[in-house]
Protein backbone atom coordinates (compact mmCIF):
# COMPACT_ATOMS: atom_id res chain seq x y z
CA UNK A 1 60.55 76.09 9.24
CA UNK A 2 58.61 74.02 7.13
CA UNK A 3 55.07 75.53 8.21
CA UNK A 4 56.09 79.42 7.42
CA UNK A 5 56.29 78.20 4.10
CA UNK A 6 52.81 76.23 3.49
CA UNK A 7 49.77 78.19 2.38
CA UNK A 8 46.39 77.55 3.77
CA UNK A 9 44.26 75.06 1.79
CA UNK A 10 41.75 76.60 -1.00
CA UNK A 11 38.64 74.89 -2.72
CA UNK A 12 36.42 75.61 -5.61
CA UNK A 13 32.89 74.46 -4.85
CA UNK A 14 30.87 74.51 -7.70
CA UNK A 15 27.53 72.90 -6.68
CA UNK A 16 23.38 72.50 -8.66
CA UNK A 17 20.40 73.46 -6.45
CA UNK A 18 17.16 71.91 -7.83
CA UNK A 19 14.14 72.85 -6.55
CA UNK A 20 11.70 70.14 -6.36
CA UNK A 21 8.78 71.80 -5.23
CA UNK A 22 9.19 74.40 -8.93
CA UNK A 23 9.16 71.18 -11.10
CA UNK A 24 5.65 70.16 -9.81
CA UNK A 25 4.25 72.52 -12.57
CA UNK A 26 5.16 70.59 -15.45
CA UNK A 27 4.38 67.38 -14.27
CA UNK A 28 0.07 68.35 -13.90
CA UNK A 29 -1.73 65.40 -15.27
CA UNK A 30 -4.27 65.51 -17.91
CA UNK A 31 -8.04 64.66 -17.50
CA UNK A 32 -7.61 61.51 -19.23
CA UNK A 33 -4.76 60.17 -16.85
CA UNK A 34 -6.36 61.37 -13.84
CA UNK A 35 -9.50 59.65 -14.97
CA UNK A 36 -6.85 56.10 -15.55
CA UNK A 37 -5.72 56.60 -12.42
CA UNK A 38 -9.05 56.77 -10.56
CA UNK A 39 -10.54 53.73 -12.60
CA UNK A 40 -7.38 51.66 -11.98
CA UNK A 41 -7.30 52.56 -8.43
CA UNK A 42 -10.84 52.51 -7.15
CA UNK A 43 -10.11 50.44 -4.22
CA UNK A 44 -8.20 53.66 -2.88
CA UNK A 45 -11.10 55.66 -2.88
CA UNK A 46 -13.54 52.82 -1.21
CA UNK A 47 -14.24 53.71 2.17
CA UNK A 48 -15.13 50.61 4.18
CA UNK A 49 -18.46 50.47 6.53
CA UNK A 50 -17.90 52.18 9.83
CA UNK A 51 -19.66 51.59 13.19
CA UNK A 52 -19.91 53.32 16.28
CA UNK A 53 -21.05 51.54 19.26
CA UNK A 54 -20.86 51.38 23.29
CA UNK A 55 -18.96 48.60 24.93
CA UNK A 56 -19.80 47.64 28.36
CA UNK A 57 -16.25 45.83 30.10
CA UNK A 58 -16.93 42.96 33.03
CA UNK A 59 -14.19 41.15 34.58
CA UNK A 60 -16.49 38.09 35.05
CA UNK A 61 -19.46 36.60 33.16
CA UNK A 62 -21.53 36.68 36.00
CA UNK A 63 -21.68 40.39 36.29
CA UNK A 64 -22.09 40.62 32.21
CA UNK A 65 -25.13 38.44 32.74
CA UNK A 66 -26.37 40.48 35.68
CA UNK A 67 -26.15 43.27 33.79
CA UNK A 68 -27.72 41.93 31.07
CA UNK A 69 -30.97 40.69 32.38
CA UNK A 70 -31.25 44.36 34.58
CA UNK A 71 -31.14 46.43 31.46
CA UNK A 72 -32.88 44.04 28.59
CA UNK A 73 -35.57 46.39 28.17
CA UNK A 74 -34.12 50.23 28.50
CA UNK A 75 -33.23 52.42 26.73
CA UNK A 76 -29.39 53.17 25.40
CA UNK A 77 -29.73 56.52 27.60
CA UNK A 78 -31.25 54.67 30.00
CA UNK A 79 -28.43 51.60 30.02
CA UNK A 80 -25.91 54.30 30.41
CA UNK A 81 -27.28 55.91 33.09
CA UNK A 82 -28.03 52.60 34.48
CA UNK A 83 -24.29 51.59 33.92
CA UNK A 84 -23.09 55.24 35.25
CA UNK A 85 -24.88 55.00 38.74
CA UNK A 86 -23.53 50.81 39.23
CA UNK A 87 -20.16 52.28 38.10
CA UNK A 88 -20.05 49.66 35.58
CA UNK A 89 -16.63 50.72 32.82
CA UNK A 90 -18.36 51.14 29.33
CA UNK A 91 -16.02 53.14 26.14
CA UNK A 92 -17.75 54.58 23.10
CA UNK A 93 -16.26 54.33 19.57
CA UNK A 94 -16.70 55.84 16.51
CA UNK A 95 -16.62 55.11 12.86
CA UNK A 96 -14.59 51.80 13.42
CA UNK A 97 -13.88 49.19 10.83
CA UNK A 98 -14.10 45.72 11.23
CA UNK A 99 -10.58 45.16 10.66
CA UNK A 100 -9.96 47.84 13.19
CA UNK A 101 -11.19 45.38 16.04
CA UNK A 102 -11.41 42.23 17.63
CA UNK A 103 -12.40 39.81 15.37
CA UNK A 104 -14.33 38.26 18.03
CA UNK A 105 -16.19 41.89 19.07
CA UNK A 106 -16.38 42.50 15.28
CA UNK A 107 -18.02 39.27 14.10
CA UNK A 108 -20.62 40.52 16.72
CA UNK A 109 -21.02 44.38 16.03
CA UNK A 110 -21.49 43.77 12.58
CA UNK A 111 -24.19 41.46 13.04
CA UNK A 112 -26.16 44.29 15.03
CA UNK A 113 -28.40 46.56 14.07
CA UNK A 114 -29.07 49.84 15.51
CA UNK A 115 -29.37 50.91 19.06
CA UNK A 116 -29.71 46.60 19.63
CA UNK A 117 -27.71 45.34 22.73
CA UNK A 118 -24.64 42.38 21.58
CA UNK A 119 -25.06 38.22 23.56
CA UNK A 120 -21.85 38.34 25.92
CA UNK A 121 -18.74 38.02 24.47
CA UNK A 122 -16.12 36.76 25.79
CA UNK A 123 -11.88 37.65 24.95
CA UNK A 124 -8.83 37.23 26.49
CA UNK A 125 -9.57 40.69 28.31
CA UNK A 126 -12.70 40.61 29.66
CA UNK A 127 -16.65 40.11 28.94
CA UNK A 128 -18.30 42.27 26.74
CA UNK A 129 -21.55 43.40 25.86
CA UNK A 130 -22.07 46.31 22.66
CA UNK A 131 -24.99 48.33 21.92
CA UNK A 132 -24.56 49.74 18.42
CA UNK A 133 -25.16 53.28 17.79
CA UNK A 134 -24.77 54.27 14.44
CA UNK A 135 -23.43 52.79 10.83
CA UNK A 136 -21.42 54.67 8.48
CA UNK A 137 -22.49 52.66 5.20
CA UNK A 138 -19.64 51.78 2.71
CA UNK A 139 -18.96 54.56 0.07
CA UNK A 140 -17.65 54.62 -3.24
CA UNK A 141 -15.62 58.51 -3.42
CA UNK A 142 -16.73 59.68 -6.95
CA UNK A 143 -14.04 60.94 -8.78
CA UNK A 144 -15.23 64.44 -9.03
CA UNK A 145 -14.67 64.26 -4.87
CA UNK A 146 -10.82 63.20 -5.14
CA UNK A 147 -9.83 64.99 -8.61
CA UNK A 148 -7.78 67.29 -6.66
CA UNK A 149 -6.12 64.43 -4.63
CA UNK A 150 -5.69 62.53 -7.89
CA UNK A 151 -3.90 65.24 -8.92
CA UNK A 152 -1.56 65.54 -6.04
CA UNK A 153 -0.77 62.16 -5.95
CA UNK A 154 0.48 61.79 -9.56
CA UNK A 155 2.33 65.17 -9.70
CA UNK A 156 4.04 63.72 -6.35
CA UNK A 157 5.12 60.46 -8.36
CA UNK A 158 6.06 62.02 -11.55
CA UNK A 159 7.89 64.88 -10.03
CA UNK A 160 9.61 62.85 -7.43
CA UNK A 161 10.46 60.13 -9.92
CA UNK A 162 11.83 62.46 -12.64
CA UNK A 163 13.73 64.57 -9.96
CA UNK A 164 15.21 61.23 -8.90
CA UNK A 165 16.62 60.45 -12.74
CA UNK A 166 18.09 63.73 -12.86
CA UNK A 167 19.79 63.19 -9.57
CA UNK A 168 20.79 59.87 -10.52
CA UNK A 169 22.41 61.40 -14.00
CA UNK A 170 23.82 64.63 -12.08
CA UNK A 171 25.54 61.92 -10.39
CA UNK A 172 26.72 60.07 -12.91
CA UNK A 173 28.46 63.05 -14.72
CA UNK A 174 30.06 64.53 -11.66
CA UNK A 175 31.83 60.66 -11.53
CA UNK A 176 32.99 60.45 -14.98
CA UNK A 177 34.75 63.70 -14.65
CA UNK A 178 33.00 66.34 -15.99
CA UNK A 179 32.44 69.45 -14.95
CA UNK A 180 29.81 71.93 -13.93
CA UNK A 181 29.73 74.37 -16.86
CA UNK A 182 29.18 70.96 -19.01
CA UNK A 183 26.77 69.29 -16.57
């Protein structure tokens, strides 16, 4: 008969809720630290020079020299045309980095100048020749042109970083005993 005689468990839940997101507004930066953080940081806001370009694919050197010597003096419309009637593969990119290719099809690329047809070069894949269309030149952002994402950023630190200590000492309290009302 033990059971007619127990009582169904009870809690007390006492419990914080902390909204990040509402302690972003005091942690706004002034001019002078978002103007630290830019000239500390400038790498962050370099944008690397970008090149787009046309890369013609060949299983074997042969047919990268054939096509080579047939379309040495046309046109880039004309080449693809050329390249679109022999069914020759070809891919266009845009705004790539060098880092963001073979370092073999980069060395090359970078060496071209506009709308000027790449030697054969040969990877591990296959023969390539490139035909460079356009470069993005390097640019510095100004700071006026990332103030707001600056701002972000350092709001995002600060008010993740001091919602983390609180967290952390919330923590701490609720382990040595203490309670809520005191908290």
């Amino acid at each position: 008969n033990i059971s007619n005689y127990m009582s169904e468990e009870k809690r007390d839940i006492e419990y914080f809720v902390i909204d990040k997101t509402l302690l972003k507004n005091n942690f706004e930066p002034s001019d002078l630290e978002i103007s630290e953080y830019y000239n500390n940081n400038k790498k962050l806001f370099f944008e690397d020079e970008k090149r787009s370009f046309i890369q013609f694919n060949f299983k074997d050197k042969k047919e990268a020299i054939n096509f080579k010597n047939e379309t040495k003096d046309l046109k880039t419309s004309e080449v693809l045309e050329y390249a679109s009637i022999k069914n020759i593969r070809f891919n266009k990119f845009k705004n790539l980095k060098s880092d963001e290719i073979l370092e073999n099809i980069s060395n090359s690329l970078f060496n071209l100048t506009v709308n000027q047809k790449s030697e054969i070069i040969e990877t591990s894949l296959a023969n390539h020749i490139l035909i460079l269309q356009s470069i993005k030149k390097p640019y510095q952002f100004k700071l006026q042109e990332i103030e707001n994402k600056i701002i972000s950023t350092i709001t995002e630190i600060d008010s993740s970083n001091y919602y983390r200590d609180l967290s952390n000492q919330i923590s701490e309290k609720i382990l040595d005993g203490e309670n809520i009302t005191n908290i």
